[in-house]
N, C-alpha and C. Protein backbone atom coordinates (compact mmCIF):
# COMPACT_ATOMS: atom_id res chain seq x y z
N UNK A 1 46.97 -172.75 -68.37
CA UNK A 1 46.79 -171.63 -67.45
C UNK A 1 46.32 -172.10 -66.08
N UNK A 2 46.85 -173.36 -65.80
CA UNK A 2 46.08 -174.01 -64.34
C UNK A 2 46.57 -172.84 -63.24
N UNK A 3 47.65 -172.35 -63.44
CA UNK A 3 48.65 -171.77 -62.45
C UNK A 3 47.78 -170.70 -61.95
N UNK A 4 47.35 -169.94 -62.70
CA UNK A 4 46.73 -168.53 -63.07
C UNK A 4 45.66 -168.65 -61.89
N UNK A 5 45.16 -167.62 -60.87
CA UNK A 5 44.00 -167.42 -60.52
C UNK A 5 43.04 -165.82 -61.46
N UNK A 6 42.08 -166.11 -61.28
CA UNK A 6 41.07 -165.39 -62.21
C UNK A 6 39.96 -164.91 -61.00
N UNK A 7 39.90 -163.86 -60.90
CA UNK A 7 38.60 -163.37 -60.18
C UNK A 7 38.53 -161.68 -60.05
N UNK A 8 37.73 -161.22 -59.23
CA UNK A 8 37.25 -159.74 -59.13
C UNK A 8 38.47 -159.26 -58.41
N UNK A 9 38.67 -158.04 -58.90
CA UNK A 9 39.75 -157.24 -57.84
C UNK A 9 39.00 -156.71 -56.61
N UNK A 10 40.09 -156.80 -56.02
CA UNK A 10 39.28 -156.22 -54.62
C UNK A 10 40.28 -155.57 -53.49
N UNK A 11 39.50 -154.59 -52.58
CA UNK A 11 40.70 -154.19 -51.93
C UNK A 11 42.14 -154.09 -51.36
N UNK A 12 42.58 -155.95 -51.14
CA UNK A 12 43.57 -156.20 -50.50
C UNK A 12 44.89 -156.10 -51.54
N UNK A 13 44.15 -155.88 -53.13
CA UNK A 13 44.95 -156.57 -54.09
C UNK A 13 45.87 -154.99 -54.48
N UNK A 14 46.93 -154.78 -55.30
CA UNK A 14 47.68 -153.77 -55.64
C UNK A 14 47.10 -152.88 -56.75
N UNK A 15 46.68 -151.85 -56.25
CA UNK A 15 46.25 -150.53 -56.93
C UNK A 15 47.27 -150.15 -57.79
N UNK A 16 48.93 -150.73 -57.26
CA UNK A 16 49.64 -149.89 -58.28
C UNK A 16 49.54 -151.01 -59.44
N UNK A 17 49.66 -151.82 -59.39
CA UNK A 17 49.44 -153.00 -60.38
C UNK A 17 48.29 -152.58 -61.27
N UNK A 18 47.02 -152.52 -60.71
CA UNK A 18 46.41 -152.66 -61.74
C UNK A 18 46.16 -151.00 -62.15
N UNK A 19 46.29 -150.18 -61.65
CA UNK A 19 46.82 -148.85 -62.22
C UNK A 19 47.27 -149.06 -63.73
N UNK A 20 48.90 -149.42 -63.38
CA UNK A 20 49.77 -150.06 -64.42
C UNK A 20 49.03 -150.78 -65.46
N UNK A 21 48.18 -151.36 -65.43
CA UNK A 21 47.29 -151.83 -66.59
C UNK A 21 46.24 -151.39 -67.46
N UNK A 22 45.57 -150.53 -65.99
CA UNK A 22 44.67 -149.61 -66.94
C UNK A 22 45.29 -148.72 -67.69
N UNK A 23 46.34 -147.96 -67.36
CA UNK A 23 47.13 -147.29 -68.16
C UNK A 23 47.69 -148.06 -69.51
N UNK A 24 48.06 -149.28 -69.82
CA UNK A 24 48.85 -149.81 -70.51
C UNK A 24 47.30 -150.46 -71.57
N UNK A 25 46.19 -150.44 -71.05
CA UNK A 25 45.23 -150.83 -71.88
C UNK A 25 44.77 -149.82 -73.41
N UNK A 26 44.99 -148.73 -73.11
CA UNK A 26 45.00 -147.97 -74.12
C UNK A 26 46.03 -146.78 -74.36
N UNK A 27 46.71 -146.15 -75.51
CA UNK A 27 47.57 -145.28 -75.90
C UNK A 27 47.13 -143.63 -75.43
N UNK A 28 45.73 -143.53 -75.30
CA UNK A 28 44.62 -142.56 -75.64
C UNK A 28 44.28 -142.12 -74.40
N UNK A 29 43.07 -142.51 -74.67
CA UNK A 29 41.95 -142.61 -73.15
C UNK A 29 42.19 -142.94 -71.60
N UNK A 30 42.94 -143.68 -71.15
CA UNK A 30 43.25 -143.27 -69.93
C UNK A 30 44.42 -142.52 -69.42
N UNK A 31 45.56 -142.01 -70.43
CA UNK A 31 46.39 -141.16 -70.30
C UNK A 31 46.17 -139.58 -70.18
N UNK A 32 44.72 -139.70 -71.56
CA UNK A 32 43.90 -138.45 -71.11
C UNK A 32 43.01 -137.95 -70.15
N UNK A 33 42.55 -139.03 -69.33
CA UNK A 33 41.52 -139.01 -68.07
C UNK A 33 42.25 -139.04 -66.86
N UNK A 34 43.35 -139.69 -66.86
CA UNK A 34 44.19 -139.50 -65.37
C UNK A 34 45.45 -138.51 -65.68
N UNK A 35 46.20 -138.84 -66.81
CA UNK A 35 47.34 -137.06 -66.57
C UNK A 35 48.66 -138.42 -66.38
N UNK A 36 48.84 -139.69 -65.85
CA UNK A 36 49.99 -140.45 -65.50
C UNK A 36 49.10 -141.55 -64.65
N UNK A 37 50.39 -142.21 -64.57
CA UNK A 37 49.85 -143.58 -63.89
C UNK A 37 49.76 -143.16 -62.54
N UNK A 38 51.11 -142.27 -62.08
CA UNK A 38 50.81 -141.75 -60.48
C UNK A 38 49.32 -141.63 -59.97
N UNK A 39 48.91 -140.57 -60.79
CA UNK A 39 47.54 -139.83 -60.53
C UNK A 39 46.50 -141.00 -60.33
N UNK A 40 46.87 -142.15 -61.31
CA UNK A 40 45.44 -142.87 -61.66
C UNK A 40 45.70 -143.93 -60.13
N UNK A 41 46.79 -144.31 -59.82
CA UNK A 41 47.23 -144.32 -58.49
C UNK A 41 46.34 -144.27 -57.29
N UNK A 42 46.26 -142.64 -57.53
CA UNK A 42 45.84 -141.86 -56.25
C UNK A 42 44.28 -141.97 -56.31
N UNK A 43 43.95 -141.87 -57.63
CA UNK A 43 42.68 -141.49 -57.80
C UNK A 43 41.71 -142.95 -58.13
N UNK A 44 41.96 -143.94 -58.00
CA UNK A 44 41.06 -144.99 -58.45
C UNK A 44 40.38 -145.37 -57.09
N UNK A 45 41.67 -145.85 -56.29
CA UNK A 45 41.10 -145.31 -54.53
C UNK A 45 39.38 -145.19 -54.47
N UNK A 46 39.56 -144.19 -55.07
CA UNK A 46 38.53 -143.22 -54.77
C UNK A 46 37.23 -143.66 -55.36
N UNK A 47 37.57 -143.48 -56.45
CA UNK A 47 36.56 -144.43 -57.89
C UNK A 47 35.77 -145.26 -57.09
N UNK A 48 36.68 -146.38 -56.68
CA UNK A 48 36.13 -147.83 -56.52
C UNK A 48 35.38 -147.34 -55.27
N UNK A 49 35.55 -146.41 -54.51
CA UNK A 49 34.93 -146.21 -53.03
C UNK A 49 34.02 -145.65 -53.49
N UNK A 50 33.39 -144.89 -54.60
CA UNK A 50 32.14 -144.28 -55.02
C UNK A 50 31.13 -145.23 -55.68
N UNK A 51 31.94 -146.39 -56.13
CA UNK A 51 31.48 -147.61 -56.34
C UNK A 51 30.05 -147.47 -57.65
N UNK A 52 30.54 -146.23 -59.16
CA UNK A 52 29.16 -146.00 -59.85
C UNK A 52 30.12 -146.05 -61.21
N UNK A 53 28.82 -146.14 -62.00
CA UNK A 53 29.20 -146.19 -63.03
C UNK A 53 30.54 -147.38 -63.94
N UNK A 54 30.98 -146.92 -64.79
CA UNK A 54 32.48 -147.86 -65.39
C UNK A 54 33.33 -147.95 -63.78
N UNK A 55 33.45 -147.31 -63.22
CA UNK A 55 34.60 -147.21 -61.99
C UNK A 55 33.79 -148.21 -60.69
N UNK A 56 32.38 -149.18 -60.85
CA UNK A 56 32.11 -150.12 -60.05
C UNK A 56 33.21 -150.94 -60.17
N UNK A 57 33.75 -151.18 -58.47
CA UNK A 57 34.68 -152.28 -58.49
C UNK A 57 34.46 -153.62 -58.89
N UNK A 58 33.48 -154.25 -58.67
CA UNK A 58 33.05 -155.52 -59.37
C UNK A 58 33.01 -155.59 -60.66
N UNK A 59 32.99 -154.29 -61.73
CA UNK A 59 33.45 -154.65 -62.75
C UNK A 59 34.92 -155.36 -63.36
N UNK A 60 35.34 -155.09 -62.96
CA UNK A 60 37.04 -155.09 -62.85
C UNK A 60 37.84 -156.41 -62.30
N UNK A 61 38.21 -157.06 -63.27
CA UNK A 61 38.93 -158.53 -62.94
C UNK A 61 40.10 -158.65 -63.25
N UNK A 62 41.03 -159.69 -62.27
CA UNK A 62 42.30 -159.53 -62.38
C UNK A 62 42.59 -161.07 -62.50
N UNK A 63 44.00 -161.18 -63.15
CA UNK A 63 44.57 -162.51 -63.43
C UNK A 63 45.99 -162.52 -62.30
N UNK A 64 45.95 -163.42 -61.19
CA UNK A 64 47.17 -163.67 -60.81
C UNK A 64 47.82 -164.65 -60.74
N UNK A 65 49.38 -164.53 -60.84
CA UNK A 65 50.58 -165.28 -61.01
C UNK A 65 51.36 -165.24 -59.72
N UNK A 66 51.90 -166.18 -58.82
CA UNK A 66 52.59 -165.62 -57.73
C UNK A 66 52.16 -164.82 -57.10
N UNK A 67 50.87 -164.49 -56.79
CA UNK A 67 50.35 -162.78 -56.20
C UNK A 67 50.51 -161.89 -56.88
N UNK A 68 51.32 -161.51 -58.15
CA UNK A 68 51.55 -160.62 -58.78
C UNK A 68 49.78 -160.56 -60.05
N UNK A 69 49.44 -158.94 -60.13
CA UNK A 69 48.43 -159.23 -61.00
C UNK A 69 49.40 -158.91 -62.64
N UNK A 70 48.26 -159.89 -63.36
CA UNK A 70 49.58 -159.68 -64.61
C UNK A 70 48.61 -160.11 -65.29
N UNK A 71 47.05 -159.88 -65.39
CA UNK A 71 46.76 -159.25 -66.70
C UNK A 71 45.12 -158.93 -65.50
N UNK A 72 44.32 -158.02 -66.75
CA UNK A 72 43.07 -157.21 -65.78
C UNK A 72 42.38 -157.26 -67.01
N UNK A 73 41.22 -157.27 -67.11
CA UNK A 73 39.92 -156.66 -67.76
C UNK A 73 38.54 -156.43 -67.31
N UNK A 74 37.60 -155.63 -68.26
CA UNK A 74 36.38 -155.07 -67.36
C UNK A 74 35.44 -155.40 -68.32
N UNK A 75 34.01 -156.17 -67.26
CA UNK A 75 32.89 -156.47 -67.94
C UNK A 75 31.93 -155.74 -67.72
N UNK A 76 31.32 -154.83 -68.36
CA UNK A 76 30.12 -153.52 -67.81
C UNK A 76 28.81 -154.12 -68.87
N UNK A 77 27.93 -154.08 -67.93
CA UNK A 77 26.59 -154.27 -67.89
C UNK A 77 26.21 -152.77 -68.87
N UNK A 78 24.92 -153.19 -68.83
CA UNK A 78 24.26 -151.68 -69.87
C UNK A 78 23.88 -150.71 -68.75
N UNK A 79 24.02 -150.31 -67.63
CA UNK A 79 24.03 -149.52 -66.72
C UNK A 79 24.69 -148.98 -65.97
N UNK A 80 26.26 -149.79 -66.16
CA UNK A 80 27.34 -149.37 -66.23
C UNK A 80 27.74 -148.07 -67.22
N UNK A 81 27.34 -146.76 -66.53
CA UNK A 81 27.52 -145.80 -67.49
C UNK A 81 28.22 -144.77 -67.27
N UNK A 82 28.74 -143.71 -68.04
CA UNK A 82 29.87 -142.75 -67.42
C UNK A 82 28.95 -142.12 -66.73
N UNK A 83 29.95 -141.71 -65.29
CA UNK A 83 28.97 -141.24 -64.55
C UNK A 83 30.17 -139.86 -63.74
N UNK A 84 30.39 -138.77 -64.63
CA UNK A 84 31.31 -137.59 -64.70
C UNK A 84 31.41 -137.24 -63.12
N UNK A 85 30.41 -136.88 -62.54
CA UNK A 85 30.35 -135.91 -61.47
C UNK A 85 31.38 -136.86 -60.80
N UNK A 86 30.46 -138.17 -60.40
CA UNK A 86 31.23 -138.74 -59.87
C UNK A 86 32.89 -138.77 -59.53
N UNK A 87 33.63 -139.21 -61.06
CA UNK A 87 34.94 -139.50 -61.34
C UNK A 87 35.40 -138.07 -60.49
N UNK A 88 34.79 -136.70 -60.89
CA UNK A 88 34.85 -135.63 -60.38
C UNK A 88 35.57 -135.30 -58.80
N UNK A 89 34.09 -135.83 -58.32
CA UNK A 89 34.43 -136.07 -57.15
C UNK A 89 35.71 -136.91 -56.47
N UNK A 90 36.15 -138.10 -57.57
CA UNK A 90 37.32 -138.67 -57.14
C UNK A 90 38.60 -137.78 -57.19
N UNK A 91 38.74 -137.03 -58.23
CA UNK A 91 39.90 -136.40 -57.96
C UNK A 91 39.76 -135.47 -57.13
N UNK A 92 38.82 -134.73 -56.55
CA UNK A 92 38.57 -133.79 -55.47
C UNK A 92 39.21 -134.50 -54.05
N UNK A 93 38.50 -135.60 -54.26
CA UNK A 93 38.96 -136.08 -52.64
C UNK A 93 40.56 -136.90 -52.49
N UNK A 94 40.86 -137.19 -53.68
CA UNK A 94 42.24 -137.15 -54.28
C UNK A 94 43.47 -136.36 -54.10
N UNK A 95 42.87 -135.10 -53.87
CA UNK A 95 43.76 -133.57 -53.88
C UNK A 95 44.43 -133.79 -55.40
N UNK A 96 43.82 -134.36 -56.51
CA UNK A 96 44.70 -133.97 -57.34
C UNK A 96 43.69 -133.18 -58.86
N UNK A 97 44.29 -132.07 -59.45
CA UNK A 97 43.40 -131.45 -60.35
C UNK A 97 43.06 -131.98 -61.57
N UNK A 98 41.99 -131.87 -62.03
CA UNK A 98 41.23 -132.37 -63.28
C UNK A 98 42.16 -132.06 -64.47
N UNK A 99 43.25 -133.21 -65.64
CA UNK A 99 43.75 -133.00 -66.45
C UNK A 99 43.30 -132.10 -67.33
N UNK A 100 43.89 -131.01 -68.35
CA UNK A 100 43.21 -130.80 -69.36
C UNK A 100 42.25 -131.22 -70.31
N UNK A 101 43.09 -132.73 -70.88
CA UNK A 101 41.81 -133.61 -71.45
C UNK A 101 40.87 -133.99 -70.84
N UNK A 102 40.58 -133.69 -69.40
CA UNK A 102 39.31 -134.31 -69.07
C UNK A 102 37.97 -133.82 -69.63
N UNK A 103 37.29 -132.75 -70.31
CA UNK A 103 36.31 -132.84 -70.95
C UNK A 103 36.51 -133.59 -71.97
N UNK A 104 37.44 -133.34 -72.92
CA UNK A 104 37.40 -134.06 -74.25
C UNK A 104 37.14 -135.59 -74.10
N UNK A 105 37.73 -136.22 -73.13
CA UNK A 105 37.60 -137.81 -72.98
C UNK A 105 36.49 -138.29 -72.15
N UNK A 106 35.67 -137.41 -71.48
CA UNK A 106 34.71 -137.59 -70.92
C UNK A 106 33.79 -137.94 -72.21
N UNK A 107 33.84 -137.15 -73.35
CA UNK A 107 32.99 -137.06 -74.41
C UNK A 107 33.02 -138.30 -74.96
N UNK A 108 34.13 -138.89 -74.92
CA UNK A 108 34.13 -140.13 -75.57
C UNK A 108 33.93 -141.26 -74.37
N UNK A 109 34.26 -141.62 -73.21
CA UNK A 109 33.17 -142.47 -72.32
C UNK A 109 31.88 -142.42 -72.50
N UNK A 110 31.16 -141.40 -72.77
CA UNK A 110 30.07 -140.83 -72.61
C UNK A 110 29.89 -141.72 -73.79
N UNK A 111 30.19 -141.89 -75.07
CA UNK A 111 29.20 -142.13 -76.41
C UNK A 111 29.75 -143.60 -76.54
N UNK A 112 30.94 -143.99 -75.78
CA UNK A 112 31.49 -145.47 -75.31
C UNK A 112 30.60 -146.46 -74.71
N UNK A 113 29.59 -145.58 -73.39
CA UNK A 113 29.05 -146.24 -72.48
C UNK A 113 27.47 -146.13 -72.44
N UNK A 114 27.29 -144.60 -72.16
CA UNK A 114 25.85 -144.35 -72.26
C UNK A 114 25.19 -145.35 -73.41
N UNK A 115 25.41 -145.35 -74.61
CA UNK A 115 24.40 -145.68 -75.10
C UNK A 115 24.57 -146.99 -76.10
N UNK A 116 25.24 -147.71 -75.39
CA UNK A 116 25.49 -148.79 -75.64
C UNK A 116 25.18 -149.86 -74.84
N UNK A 117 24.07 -150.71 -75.60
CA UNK A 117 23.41 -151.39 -74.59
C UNK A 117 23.50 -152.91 -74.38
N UNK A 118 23.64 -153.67 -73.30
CA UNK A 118 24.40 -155.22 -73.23
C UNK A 118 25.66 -155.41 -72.48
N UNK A 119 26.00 -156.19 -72.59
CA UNK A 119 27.28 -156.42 -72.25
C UNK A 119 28.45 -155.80 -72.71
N UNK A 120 29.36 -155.10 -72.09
CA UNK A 120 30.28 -154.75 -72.53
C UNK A 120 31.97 -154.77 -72.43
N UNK A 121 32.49 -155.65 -73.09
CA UNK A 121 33.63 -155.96 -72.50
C UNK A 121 35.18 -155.28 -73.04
N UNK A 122 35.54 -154.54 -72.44
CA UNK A 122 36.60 -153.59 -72.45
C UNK A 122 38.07 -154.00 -71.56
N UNK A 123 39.06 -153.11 -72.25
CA UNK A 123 40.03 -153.37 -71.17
C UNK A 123 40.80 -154.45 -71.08
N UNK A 124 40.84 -155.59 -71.90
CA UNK A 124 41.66 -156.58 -71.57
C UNK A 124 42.98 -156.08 -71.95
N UNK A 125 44.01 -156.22 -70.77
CA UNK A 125 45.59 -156.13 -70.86
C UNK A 125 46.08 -157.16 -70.15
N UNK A 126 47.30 -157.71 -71.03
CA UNK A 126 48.37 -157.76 -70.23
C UNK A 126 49.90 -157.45 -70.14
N UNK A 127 49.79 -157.99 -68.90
CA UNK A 127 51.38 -157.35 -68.24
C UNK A 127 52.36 -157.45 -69.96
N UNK A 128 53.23 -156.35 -70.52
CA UNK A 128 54.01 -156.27 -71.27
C UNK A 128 55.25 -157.36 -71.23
N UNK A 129 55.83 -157.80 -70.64
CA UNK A 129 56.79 -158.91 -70.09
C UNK A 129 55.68 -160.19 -70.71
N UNK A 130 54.36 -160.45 -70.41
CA UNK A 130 53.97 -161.40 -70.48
C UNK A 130 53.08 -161.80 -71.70
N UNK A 131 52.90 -160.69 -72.60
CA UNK A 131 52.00 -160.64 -74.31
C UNK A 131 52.64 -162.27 -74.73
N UNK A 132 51.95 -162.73 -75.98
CA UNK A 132 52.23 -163.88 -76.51
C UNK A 132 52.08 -165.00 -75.80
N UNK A 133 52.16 -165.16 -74.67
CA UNK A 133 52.27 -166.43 -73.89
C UNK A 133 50.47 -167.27 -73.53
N UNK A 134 49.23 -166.71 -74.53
CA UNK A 134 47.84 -166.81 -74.12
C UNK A 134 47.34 -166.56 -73.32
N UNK A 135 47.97 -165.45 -72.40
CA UNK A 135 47.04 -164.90 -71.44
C UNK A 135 45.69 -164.19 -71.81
N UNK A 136 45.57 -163.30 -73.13
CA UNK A 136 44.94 -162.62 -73.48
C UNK A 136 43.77 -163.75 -73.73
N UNK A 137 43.91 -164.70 -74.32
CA UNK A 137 42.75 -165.44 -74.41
C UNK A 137 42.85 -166.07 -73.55
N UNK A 138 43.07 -166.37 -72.72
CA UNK A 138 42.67 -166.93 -71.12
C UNK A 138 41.21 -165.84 -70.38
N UNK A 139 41.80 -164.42 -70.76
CA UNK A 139 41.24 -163.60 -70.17
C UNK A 139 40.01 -163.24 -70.91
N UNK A 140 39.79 -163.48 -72.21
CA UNK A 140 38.79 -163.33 -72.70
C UNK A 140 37.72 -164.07 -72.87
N UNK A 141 37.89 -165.47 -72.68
CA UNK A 141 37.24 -166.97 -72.20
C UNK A 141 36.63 -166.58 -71.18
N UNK A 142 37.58 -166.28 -70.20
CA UNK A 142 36.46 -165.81 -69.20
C UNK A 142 35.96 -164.89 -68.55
N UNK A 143 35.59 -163.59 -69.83
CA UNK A 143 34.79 -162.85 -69.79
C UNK A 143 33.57 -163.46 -70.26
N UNK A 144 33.68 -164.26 -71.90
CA UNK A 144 32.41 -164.39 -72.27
C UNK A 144 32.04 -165.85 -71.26
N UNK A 145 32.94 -166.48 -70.14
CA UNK A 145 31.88 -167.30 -69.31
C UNK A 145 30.95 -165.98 -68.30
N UNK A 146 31.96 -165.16 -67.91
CA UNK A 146 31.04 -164.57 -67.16
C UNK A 146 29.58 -163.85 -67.69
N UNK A 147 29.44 -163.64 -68.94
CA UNK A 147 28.79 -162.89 -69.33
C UNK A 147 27.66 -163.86 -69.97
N UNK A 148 27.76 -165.59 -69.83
CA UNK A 148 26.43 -166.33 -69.51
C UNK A 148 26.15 -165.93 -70.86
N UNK A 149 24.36 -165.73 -71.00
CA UNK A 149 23.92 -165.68 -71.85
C UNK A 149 23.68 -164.73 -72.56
N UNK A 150 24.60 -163.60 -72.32
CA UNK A 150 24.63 -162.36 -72.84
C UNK A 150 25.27 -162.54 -73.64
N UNK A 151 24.92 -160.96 -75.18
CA UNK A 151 25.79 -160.49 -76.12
C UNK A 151 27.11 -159.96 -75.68
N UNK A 152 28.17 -159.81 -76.33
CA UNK A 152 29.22 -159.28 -75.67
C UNK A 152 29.68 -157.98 -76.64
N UNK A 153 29.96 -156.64 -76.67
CA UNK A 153 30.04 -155.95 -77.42
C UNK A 153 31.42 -155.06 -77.18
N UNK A 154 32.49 -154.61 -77.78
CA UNK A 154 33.78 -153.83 -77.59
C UNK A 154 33.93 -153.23 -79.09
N UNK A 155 35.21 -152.27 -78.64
CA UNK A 155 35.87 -151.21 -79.45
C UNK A 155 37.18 -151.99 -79.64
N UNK A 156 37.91 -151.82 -80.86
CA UNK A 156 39.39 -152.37 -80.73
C UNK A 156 39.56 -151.28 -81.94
N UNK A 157 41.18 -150.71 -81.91
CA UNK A 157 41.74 -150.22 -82.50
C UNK A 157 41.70 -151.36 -84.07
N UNK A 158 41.76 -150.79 -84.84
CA UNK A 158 41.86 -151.56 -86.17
C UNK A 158 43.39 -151.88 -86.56
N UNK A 159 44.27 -150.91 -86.31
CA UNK A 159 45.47 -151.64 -86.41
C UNK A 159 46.14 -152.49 -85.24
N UNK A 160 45.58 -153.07 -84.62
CA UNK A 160 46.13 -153.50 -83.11
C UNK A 160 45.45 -155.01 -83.69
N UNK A 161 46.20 -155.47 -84.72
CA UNK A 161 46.04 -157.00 -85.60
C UNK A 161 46.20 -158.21 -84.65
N UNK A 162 46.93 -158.11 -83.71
CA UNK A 162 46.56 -159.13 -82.70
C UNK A 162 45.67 -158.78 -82.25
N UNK A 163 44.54 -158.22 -81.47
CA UNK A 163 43.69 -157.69 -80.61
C UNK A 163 42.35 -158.84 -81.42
N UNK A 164 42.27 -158.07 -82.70
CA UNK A 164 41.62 -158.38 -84.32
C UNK A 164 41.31 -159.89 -83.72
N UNK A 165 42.24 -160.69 -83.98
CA UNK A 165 42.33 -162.25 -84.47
C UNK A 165 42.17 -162.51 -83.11
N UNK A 166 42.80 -162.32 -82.12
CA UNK A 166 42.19 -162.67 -80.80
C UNK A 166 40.74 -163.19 -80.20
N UNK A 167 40.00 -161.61 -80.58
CA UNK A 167 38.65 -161.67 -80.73
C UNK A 167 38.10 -162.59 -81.43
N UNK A 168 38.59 -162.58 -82.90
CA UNK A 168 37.53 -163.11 -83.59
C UNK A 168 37.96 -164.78 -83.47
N UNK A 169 39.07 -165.01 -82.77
CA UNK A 169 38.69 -166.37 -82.50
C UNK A 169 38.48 -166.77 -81.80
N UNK A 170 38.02 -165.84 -80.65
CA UNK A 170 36.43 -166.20 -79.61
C UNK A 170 35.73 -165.83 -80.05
N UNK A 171 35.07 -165.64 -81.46
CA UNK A 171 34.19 -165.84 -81.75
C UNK A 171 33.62 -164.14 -82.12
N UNK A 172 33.91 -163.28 -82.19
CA UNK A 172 33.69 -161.40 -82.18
C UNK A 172 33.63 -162.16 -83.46
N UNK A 173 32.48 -160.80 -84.06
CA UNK A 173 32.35 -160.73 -85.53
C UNK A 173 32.16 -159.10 -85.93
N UNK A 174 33.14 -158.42 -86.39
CA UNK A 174 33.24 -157.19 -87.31
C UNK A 174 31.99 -156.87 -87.33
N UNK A 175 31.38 -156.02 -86.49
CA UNK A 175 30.21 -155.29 -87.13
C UNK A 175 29.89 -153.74 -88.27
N UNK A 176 31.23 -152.83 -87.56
CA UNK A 176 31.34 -151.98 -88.71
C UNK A 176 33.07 -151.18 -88.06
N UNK A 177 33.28 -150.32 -88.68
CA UNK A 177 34.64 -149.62 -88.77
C UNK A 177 34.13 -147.41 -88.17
N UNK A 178 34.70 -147.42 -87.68
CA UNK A 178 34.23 -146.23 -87.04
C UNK A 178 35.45 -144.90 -86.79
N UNK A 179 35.27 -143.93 -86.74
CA UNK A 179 36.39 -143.14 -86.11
C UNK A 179 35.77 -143.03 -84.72
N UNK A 180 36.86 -143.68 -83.96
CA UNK A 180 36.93 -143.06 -82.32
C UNK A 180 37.82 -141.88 -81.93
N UNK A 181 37.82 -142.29 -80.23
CA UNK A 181 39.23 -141.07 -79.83
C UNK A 181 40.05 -141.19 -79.96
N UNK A 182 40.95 -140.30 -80.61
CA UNK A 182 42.85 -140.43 -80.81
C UNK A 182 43.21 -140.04 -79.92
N UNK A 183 42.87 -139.47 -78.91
CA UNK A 183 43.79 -138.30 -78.14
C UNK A 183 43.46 -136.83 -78.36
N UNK A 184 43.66 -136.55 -76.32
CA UNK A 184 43.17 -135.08 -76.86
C UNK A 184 43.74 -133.89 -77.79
N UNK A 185 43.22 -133.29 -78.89
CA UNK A 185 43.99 -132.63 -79.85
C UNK A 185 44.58 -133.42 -81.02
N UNK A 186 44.27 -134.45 -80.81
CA UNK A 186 44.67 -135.35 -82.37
C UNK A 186 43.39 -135.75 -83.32
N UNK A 187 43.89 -136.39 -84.43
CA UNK A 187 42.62 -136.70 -85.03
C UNK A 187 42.59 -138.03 -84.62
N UNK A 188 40.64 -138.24 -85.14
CA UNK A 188 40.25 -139.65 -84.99
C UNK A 188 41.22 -140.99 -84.94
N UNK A 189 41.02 -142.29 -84.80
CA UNK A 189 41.62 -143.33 -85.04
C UNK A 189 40.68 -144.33 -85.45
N UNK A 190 40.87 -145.08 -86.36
CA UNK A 190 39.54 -146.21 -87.20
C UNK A 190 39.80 -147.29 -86.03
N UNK A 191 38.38 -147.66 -85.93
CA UNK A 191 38.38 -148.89 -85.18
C UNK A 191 37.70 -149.66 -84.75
N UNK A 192 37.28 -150.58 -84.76
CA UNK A 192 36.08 -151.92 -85.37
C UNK A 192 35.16 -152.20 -84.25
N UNK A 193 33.93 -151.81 -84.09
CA UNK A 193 33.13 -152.27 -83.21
C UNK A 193 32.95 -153.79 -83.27
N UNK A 194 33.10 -154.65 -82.71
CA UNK A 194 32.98 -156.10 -82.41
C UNK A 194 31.78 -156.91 -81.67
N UNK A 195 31.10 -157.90 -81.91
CA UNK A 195 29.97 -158.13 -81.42
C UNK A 195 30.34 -159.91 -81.15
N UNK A 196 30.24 -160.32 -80.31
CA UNK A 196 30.18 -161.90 -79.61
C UNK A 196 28.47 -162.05 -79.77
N UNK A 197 27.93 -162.80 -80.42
CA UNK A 197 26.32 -163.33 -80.32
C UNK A 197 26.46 -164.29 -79.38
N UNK A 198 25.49 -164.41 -78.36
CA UNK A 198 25.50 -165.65 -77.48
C UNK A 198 24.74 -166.57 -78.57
N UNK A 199 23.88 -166.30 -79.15
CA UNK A 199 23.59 -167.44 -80.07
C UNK A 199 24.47 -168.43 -80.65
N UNK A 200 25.77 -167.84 -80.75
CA UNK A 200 26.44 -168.75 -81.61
C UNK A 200 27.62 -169.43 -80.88
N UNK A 201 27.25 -169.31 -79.81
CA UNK A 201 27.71 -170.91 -78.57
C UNK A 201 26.75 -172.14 -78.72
């Protein structure tokens, strides 16, 4: 991965790009919080300019190839927390209206973030064209460098069997099995809270 640059996203870089990723990071949850990729588009803009909560831009890291970003993930601190009004406010100044699912998925940031305490590392995607090729563990290496001497803690779908083995061969160890969010109006989906010990570097 010499090729690859690795660092924080930041203004100059493509919103629609990494749009495109946050969207593609989960089936669920950000389809229900933005309404389309357009929207999330228009509206992250905004996010990152309110600069609180999960939507701090310094959370948020990107992998580039050629200038192109082609894979993203997010490392949130324990104070990194949903912070509603806020996001609120982004689609206000957005001009675009609050999806239906937005309470329902607020509910689940909320019990995602609030009260989960440590490091938290979410969000790793990549570009679809580019799965299989070890980007994913490129990108997860160096989350847990960034995250030093911290615990590292995430959600993964239980059937998403690559995700599984990924993790756990950086080292995640199965802490328990849970119902999360399916989607708004669907039922639950099982899915494995994961724990990285810095101890066991």
């Amino acid at each position: 991965m010499t090729d690859m640059q690795f660092r924080q996203f930041c203004d100059n870089d493509s919103i629609e790009e990494l749009a495109q990723l946050i969207m593609d990071t989960d089936p669920y949850i950000y389809a229900d919080l933005f309404g389309s990729k357009n929207v999330a588009r228009k509206v992250l803009p905004y996010l990152f300019r309110l600069d609180k909560g999960i939507f701090r831009k310094n959370s948020y890291y990107i992998c580039l190839r050629n200038g192109e970003i082609v894979a993203m993930a997010t490392l949130f601190k324990a104070d990194d927390t949903w912070d509603q009004s806020s996001v609120k406010t982004a689609f206000i100044e957005a001009g675009e209206p609050l999806p239906e699912s937005f309470d329902a998925v607020s509910e689940y940031f909320k019990s995602a973030h609030n009260y989960t305490p440590g490091t938290k590392a979410c969000n790793v995607c990549v570009s679809k064209n580019l799965r299989g090729q070890g980007l994913g563990d490129f990108m997860v290496k160096q989350l847990i460098r960034l995250a030093g001497n911290s615990d590292i803690c995430l959600s993964v779908m239980q059937d998403n069997i690559a995700a599984v083995k990924l993790y756990q061969s950086n080292g995640f160890k199965i802490i328990y099995e849970f119902d999360d969010y399916g989607g708004y109006g669907n039922a639950p989906i099982k899915c494995y809270f994961m724990i990285r010990f810095y101890s066991l570097t």
